[in-house]
Protein backbone atom coordinates (compact mmCIF):
# COMPACT_ATOMS: atom_id res chain seq x y z
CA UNK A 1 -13.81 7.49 4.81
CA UNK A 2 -16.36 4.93 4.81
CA UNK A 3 -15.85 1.26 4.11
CA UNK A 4 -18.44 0.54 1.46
CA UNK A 5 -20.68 -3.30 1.55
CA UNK A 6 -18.88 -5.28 -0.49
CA UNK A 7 -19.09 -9.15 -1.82
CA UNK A 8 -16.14 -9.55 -2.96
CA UNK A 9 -12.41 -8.56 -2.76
CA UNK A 10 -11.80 -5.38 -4.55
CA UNK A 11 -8.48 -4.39 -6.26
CA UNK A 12 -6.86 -1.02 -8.01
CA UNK A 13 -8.75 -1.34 -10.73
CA UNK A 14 -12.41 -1.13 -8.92
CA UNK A 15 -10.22 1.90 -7.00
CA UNK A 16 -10.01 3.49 -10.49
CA UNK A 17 -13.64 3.54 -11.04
CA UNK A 18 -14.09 4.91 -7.89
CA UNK A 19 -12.10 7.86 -8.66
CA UNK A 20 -12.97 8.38 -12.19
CA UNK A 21 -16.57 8.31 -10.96
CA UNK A 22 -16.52 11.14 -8.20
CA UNK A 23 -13.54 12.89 -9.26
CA UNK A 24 -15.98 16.05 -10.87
CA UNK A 25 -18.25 15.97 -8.13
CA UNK A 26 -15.85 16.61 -4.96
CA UNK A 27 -16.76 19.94 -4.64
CA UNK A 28 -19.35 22.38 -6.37
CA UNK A 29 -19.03 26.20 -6.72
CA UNK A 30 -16.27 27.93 -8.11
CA UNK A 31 -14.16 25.69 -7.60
CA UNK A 32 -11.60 24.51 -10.37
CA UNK A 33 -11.24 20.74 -10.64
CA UNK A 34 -7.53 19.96 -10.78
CA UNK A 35 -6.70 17.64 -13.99
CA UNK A 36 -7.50 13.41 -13.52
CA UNK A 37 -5.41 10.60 -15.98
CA UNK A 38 -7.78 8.80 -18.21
CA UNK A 39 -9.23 5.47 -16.20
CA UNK A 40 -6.43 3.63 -18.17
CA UNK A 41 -3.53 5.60 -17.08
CA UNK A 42 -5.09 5.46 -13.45
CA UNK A 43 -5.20 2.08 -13.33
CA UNK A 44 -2.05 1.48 -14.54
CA UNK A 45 -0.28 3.73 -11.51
CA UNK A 46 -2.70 2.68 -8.83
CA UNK A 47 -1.46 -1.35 -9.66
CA UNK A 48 2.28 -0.03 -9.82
CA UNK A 49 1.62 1.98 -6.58
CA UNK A 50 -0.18 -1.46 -4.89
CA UNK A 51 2.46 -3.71 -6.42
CA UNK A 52 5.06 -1.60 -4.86
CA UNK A 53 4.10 -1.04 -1.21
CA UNK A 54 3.60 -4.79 -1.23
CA UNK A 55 7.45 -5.23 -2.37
CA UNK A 56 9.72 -4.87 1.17
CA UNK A 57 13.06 -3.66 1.09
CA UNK A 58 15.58 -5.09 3.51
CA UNK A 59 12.90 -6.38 5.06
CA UNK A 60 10.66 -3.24 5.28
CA UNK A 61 7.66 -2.04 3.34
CA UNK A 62 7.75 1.07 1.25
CA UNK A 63 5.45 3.74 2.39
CA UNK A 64 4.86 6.86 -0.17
CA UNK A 65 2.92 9.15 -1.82
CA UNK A 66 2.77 9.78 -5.09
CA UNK A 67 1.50 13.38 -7.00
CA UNK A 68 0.37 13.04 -10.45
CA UNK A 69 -0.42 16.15 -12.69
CA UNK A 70 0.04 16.13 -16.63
CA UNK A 71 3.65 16.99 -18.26
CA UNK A 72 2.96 20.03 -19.34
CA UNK A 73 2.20 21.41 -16.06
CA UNK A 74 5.86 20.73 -14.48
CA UNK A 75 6.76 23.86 -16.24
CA UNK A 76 4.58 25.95 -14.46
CA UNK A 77 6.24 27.83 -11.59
CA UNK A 78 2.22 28.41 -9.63
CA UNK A 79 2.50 24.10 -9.55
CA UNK A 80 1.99 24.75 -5.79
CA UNK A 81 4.82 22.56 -4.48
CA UNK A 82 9.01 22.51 -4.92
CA UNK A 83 9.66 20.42 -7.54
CA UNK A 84 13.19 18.29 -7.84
CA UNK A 85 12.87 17.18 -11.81
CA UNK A 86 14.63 14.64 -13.28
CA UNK A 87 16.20 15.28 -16.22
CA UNK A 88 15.59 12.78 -18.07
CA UNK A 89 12.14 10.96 -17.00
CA UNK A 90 12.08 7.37 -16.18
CA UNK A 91 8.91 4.93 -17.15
CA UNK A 92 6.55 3.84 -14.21
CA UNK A 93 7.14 0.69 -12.85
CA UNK A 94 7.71 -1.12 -9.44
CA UNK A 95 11.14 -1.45 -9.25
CA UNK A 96 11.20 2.31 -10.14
CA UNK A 97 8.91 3.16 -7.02
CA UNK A 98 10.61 1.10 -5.05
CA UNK A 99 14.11 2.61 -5.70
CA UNK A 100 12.51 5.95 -4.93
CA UNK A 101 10.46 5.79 -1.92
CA UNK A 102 12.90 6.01 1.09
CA UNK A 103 14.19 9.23 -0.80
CA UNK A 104 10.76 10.73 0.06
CA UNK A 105 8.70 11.31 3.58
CA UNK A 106 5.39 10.30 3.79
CA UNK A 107 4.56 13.37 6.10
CA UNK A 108 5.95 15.95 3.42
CA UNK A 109 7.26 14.46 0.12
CA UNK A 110 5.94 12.54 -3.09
CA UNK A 111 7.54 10.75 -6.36
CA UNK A 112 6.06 13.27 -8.41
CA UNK A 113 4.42 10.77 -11.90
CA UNK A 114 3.75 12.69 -15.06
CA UNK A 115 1.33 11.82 -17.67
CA UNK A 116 0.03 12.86 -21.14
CA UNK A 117 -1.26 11.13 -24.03
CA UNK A 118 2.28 9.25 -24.68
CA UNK A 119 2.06 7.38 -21.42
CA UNK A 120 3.23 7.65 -17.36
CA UNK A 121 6.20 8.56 -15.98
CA UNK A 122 8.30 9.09 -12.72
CA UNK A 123 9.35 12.96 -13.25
CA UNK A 124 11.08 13.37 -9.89
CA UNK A 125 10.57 14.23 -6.23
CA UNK A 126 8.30 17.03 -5.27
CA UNK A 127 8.22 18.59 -1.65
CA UNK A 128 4.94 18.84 0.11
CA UNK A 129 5.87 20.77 3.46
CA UNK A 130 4.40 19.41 5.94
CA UNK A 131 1.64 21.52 6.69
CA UNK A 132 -0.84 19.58 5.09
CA UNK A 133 -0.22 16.44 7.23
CA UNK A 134 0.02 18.27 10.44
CA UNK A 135 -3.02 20.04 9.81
CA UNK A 136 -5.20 16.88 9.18
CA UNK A 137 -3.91 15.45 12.37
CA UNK A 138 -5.19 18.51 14.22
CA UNK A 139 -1.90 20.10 14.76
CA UNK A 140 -2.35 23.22 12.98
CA UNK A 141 -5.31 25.55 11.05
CA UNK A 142 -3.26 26.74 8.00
CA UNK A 143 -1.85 24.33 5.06
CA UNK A 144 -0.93 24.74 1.68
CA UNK A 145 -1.21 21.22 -0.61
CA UNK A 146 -1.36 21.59 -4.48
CA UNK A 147 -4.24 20.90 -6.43
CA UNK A 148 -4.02 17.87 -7.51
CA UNK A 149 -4.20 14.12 -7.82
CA UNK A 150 -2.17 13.11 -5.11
CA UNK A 151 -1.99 9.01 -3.52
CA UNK A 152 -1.33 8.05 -0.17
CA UNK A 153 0.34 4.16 0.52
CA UNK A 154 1.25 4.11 3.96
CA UNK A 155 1.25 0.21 4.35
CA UNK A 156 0.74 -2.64 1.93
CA UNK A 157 -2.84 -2.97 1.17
CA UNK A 158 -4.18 0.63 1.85
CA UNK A 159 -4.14 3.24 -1.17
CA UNK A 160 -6.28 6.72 -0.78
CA UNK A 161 -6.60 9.04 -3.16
CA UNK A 162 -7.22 12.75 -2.68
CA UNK A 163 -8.32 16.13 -5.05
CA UNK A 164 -5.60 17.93 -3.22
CA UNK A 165 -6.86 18.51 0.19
CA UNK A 166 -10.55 16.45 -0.62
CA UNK A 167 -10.17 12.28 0.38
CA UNK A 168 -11.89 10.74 -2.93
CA UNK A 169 -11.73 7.06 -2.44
CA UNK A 170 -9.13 4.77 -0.97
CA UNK A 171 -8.60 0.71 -0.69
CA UNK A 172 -7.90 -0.79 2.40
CA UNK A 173 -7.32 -4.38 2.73
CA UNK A 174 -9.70 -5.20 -0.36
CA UNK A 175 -12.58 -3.34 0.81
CA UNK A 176 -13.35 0.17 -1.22
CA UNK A 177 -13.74 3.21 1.31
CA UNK A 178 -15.76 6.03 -0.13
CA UNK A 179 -15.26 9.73 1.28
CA UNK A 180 -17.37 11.42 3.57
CA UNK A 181 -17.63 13.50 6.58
CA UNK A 182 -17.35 11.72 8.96
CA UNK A 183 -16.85 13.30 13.06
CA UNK A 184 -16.64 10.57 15.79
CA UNK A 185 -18.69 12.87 18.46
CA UNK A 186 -18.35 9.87 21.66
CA UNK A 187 -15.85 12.14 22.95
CA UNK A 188 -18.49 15.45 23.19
CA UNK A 189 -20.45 14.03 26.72
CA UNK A 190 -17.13 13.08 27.89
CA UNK A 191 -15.10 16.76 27.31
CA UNK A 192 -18.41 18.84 27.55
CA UNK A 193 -17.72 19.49 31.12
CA UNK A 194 -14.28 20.34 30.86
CA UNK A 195 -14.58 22.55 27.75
CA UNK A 196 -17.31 24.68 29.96
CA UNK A 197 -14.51 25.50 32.89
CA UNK A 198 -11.54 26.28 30.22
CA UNK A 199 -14.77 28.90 28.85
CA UNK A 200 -14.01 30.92 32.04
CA UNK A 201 -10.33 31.62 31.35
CA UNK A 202 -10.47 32.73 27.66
CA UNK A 203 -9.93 36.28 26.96
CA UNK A 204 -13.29 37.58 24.51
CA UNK A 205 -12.59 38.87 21.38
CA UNK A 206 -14.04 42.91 20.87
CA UNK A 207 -14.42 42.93 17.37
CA UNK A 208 -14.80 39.33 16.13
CA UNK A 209 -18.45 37.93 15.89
CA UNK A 210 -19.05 35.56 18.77
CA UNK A 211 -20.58 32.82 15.95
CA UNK A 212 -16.59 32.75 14.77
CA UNK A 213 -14.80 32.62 17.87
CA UNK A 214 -17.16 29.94 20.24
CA UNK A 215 -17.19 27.74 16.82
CA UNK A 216 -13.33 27.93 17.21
CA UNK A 217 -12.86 27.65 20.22
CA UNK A 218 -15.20 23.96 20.36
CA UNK A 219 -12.83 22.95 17.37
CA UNK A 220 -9.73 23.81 19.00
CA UNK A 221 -10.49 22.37 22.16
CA UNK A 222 -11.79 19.21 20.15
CA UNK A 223 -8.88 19.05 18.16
CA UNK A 224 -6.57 18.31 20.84
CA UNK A 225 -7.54 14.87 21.89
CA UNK A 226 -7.80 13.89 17.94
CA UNK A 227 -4.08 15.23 17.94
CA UNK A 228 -2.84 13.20 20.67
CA UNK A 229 -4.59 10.61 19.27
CA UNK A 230 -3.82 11.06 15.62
CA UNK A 231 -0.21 11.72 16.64
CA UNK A 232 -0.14 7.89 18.85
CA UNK A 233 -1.93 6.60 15.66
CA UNK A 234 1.21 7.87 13.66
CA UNK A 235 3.72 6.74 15.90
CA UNK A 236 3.54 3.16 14.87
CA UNK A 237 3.87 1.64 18.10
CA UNK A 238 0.67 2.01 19.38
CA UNK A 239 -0.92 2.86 22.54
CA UNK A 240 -4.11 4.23 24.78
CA UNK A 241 -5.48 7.42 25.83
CA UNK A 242 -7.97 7.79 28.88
CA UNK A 243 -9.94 10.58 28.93
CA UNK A 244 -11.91 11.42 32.26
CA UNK A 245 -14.03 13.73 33.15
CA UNK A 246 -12.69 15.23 36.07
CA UNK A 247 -15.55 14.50 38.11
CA UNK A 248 -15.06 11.03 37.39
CA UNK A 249 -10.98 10.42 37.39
CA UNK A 250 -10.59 6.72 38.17
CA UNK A 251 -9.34 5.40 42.12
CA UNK A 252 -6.40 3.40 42.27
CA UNK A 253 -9.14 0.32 42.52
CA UNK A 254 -9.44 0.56 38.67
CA UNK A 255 -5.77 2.38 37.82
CA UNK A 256 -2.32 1.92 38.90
CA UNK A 257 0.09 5.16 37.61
CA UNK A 258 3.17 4.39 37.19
CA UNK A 259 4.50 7.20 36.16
CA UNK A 260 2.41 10.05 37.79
CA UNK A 261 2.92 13.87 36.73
CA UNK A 262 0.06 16.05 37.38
CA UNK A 263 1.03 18.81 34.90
CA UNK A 264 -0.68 21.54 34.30
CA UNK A 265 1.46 22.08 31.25
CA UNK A 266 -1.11 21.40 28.13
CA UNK A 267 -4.17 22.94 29.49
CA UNK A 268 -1.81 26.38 30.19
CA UNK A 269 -0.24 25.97 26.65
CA UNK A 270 -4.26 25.48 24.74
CA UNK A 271 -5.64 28.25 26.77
CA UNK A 272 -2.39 30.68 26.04
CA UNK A 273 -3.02 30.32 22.45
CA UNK A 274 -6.83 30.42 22.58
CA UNK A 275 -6.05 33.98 23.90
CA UNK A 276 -3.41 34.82 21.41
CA UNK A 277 -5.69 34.03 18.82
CA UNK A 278 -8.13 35.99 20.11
CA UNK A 279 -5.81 39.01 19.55
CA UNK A 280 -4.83 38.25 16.57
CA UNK A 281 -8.14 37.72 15.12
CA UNK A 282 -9.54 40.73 16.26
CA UNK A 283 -6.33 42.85 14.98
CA UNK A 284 -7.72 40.97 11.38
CA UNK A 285 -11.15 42.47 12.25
CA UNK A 286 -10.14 45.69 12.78
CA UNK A 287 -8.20 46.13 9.23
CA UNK A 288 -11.47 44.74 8.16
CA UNK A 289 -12.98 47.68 9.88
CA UNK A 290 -10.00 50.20 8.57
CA UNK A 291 -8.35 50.33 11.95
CA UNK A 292 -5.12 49.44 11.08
CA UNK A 293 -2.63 49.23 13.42
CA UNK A 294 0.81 47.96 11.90
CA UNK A 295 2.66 47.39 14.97
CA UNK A 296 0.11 45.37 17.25
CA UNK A 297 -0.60 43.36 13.98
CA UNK A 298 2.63 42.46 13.85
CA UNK A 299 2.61 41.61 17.62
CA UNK A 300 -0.13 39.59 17.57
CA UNK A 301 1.08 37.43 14.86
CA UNK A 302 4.06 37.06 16.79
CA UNK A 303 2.47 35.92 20.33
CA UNK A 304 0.01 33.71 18.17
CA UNK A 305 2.94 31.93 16.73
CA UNK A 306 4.84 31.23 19.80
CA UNK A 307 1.57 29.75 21.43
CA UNK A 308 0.82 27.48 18.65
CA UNK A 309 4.68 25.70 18.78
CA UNK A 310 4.43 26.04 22.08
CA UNK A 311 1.08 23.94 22.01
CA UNK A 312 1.72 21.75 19.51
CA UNK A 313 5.34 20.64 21.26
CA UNK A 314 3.22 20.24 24.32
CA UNK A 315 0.62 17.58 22.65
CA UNK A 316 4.03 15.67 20.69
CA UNK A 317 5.08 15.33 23.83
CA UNK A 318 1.73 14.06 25.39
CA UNK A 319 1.21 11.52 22.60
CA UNK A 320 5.26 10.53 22.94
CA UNK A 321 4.27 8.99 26.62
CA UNK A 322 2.28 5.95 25.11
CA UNK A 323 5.65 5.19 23.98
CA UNK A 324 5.56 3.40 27.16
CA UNK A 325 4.10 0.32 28.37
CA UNK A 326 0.74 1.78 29.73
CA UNK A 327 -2.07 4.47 28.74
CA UNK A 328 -2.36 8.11 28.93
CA UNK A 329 -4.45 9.45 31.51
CA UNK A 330 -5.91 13.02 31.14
CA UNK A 331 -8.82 14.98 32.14
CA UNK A 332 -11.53 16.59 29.93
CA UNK A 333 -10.07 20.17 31.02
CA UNK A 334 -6.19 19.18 30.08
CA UNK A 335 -4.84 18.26 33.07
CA UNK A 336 -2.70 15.32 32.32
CA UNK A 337 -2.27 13.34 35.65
CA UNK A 338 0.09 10.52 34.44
CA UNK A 339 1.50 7.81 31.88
CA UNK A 340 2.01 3.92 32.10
CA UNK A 341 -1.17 3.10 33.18
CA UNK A 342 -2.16 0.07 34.23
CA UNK A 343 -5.97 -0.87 34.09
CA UNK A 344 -7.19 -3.01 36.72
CA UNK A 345 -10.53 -3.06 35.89
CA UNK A 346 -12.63 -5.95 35.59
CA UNK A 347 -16.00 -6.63 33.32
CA UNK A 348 -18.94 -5.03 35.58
CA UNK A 349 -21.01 -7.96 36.20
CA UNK A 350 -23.36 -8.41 33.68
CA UNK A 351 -22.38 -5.61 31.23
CA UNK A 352 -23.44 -5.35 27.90
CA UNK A 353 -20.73 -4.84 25.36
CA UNK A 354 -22.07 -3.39 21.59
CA UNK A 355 -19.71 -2.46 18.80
CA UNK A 356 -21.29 0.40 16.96
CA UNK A 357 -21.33 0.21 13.21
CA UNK A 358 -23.61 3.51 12.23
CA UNK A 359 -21.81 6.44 11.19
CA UNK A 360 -23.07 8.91 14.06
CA UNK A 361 -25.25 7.59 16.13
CA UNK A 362 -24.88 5.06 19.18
CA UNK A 363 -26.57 2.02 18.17
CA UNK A 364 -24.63 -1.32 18.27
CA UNK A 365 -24.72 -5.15 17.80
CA UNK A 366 -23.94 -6.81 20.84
CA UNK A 367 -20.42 -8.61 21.09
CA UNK A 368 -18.24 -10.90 22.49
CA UNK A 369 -15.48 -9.12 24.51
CA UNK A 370 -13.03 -11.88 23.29
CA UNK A 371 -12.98 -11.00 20.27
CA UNK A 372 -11.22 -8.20 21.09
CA UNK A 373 -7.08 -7.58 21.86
CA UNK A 374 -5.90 -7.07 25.35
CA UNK A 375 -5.85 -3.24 25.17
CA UNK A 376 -9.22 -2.73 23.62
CA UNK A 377 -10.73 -5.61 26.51
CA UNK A 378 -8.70 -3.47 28.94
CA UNK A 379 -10.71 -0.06 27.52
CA UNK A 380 -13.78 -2.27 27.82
CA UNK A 381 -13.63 -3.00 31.39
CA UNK A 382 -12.65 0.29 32.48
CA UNK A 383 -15.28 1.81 30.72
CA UNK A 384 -17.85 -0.52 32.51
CA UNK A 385 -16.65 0.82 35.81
CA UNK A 386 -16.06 3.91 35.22
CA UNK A 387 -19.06 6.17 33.81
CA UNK A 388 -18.05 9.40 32.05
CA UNK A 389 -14.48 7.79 30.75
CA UNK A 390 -13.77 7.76 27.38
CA UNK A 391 -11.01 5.56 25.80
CA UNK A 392 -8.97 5.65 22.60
CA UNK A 393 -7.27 2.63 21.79
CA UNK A 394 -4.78 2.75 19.14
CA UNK A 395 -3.54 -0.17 17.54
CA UNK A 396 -0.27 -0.87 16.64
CA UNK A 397 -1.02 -0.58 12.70
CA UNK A 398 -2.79 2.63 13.46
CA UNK A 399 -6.20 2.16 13.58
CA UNK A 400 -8.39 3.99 16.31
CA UNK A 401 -11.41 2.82 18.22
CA UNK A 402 -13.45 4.88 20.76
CA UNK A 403 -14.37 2.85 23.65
CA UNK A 404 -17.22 5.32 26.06
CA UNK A 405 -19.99 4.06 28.33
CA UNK A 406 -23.90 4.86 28.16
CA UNK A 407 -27.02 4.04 29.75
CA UNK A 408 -25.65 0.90 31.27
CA UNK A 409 -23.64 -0.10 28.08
CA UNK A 410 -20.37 -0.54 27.13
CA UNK A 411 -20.12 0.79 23.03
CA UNK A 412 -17.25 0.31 21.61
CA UNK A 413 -16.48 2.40 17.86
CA UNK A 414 -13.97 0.31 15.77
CA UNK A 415 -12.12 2.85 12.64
CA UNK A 416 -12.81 5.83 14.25
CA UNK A 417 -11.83 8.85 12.52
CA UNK A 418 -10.40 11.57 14.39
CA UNK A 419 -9.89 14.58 11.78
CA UNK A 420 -9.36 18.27 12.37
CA UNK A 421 -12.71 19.46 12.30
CA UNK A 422 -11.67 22.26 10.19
CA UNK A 423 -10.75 19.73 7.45
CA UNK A 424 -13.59 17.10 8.04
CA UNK A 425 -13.27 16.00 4.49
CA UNK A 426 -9.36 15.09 5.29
């Protein structure tokens, strides 16, 4: 999502429009546009919604999401979701939301809200899974999420709204944020290199079109530092990832490790399930083809499974280390070489420091390093040291920056988005 230029603080109601305006335009085709309120019945839950993550409990703010699909529809078993139902519905309001939140999980849960031409109301809990949220952090390829209107409030201040699995708008901090695709590509010159030597360890597919598999493969590998990230970004506390390319791993002059492990563990784990896929997807070819094969199907499926838990364990773990005081460092082919990093870099004398405010290219304004926390000055500095590093700072409210080196420059990206590339409109 994009922040869009604005004069003026916006509010739920603006939100609304927003919504309203784009909600039959999200995607073209044959696709069937799930069913949107009337603009008055919007605004009315967005406020509630606002009003409510802005009203702590025992001192902590409610964080929820919210699925809203006409009355009628709660009959209908196809809903695409568990539904708990109350039996009697209750009218929308913020002490309502409030009393409900901490029974759901923003990673797989909602208040489910009801509407119809006699008004809004809260008509239970409805259960997610939590495929959806795991795939738009990179974690996994296959989700299910129902088709509808469904609201995100993860922290006073920031709403967005989705068309099941499609961002719409969203409100953050009184700015309006408009949906696009956007992929943060800083990271490509820094993994390039790394991606090429993993290449030479992947099993080739004999069926499968090579356009299908190499376009995976790039995502896959891609995905795993928006993961880590993603995951960090989740985690609420924080913290920094240092990717190197492993021609350029920084000297102890620029890094102390505290906590050194040289594991081999993650880049064995992403290239065991690159080759499991592989398998699998050519077993899908063949039935395709008409050579069915019951049993290795089933195998397949089997090993393919194992090596995606087994991967996805491997980069909760990763992303657990910044847990610590310190960053993550890894290389651009997976090696992970230690956590609690301490950057002892200084500014490279006479370095020029640009944030970058276009959506894909590398054009900045120059800045003021000061105006930056400690971790994202620490980023800066290594980055002016260290050529073909790449940093992701995470701050402790969750926002990402990129923080890469080019041409002499320091360019710093502030609101990065890191989604699966398979869902860029997540």
């Amino acid at each position: 999502m994009k922040r869009m230029a604005s004069g003026q603080n916006k509010f739920p109601k603006h939100l609304a429009n927003e919504v309203i305006e784009h909600w039959e335009h999200i995607v073209s085709g044959e696709y069937v546009t799930p069913p949107c309120p009337s603009i008055s019945q919007l605004r009315e839950i967005l406020e509630v919604a606002y009003l409510a993550a802005c009203a702590p409990e025992e001192g902590r703010f409610p964080s929820f999401n919210l699925v809203v699909v006409p009355t009628a529809s709660l009959d209908d078993q196809n809903i695409g979701m568990t539904v708990y139902r109350l039996s009697e519905p209750r009218r929308l309001s913020v002490a309502e939301l409030r009393r409900l939140a901490p029974a759901t999980d923003l990673k797989k849960s909602a208040v489910l809200i009801g509407w119809d031409e006699d008004g809004v109301v809260v008509a239970g809990i409805s259960d997610l899974g939590t495929s959806w949220h795991r795939a738009r952090m990179g974690l996994s390829y296959s989700y299910s999420v129902p088709s509808a209107l469904i609201i995100q409030i993860d922290r006073p201040g920031r709403l967005k709204v989705y068309q099941g699995p499609y961002a719409v708008a969203g409100l953050v901090d009184g700015d309006l944020v408009a949906s696009r695709i956007e992929l943060s590509l800083f990271m490509h010159s820094t993994i390039r290199s790394g991606f090429d030597r993993l290449v030479e360890e992947f099993s080739v597919p004999q069926y499968e079109h090579p356009k299908d598999f190499e376009g995976f493969w790039w995502i896959a590998f891609y995905n795993i530092f928006a993961s880590i990230t993603n995951t960090i970004s989740a985690s609420g506390h924080g913290g920094t990832l240092i990717v190197a390319a492993d021609e350029h791993v920084p000297n102890s002059s620029d890094l102390r490790i505290k906590y050194p492990v040289e594991s081999m563990e993650l880049r064995s784990a992403f290239i065991d399930f690159i080759n499991a896929r592989n398998v699998t997807a050519d077993c899908w070819t063949r039935i395709e083809l008409g050579h069915d094969d019951v049993e290795q199907d089933f195998r397949a499926e089997l090993a393919l499974l194992d090596a995606t838990n087994r991967l996805v364990e491997a980069i909760r773990l990763i992303a657990q280390f910044a847990g610590c005081d310190g960053a993550i460092l890894i290389t651009s082919d997976l090696r992970v070489i230690g956590f609690g990093v301490e950057i002892r870099s200084e500014l490279a004398a006479e370095c020029i420091v640009e944030e970058v405010t276009s959506d894909y290219g590398e054009e900045g304004e120059i800045c003021d390093i000061e105006q930056f926390g400690m971790r994202h000055r620490s980023a800066i500095k290594l980055s002016s040291r260290v050529p073909g590093v790449c940093v992701l700072a995470v701050s402790q409210d969750g926002p990402i920056s990129g923080v890469w080196s080019k041409e002499g420059k320091v360019l710093i990206k502030k609101g990065a988005n890191l989604p699966n590339m398979n869902l860029p409109f997540s």
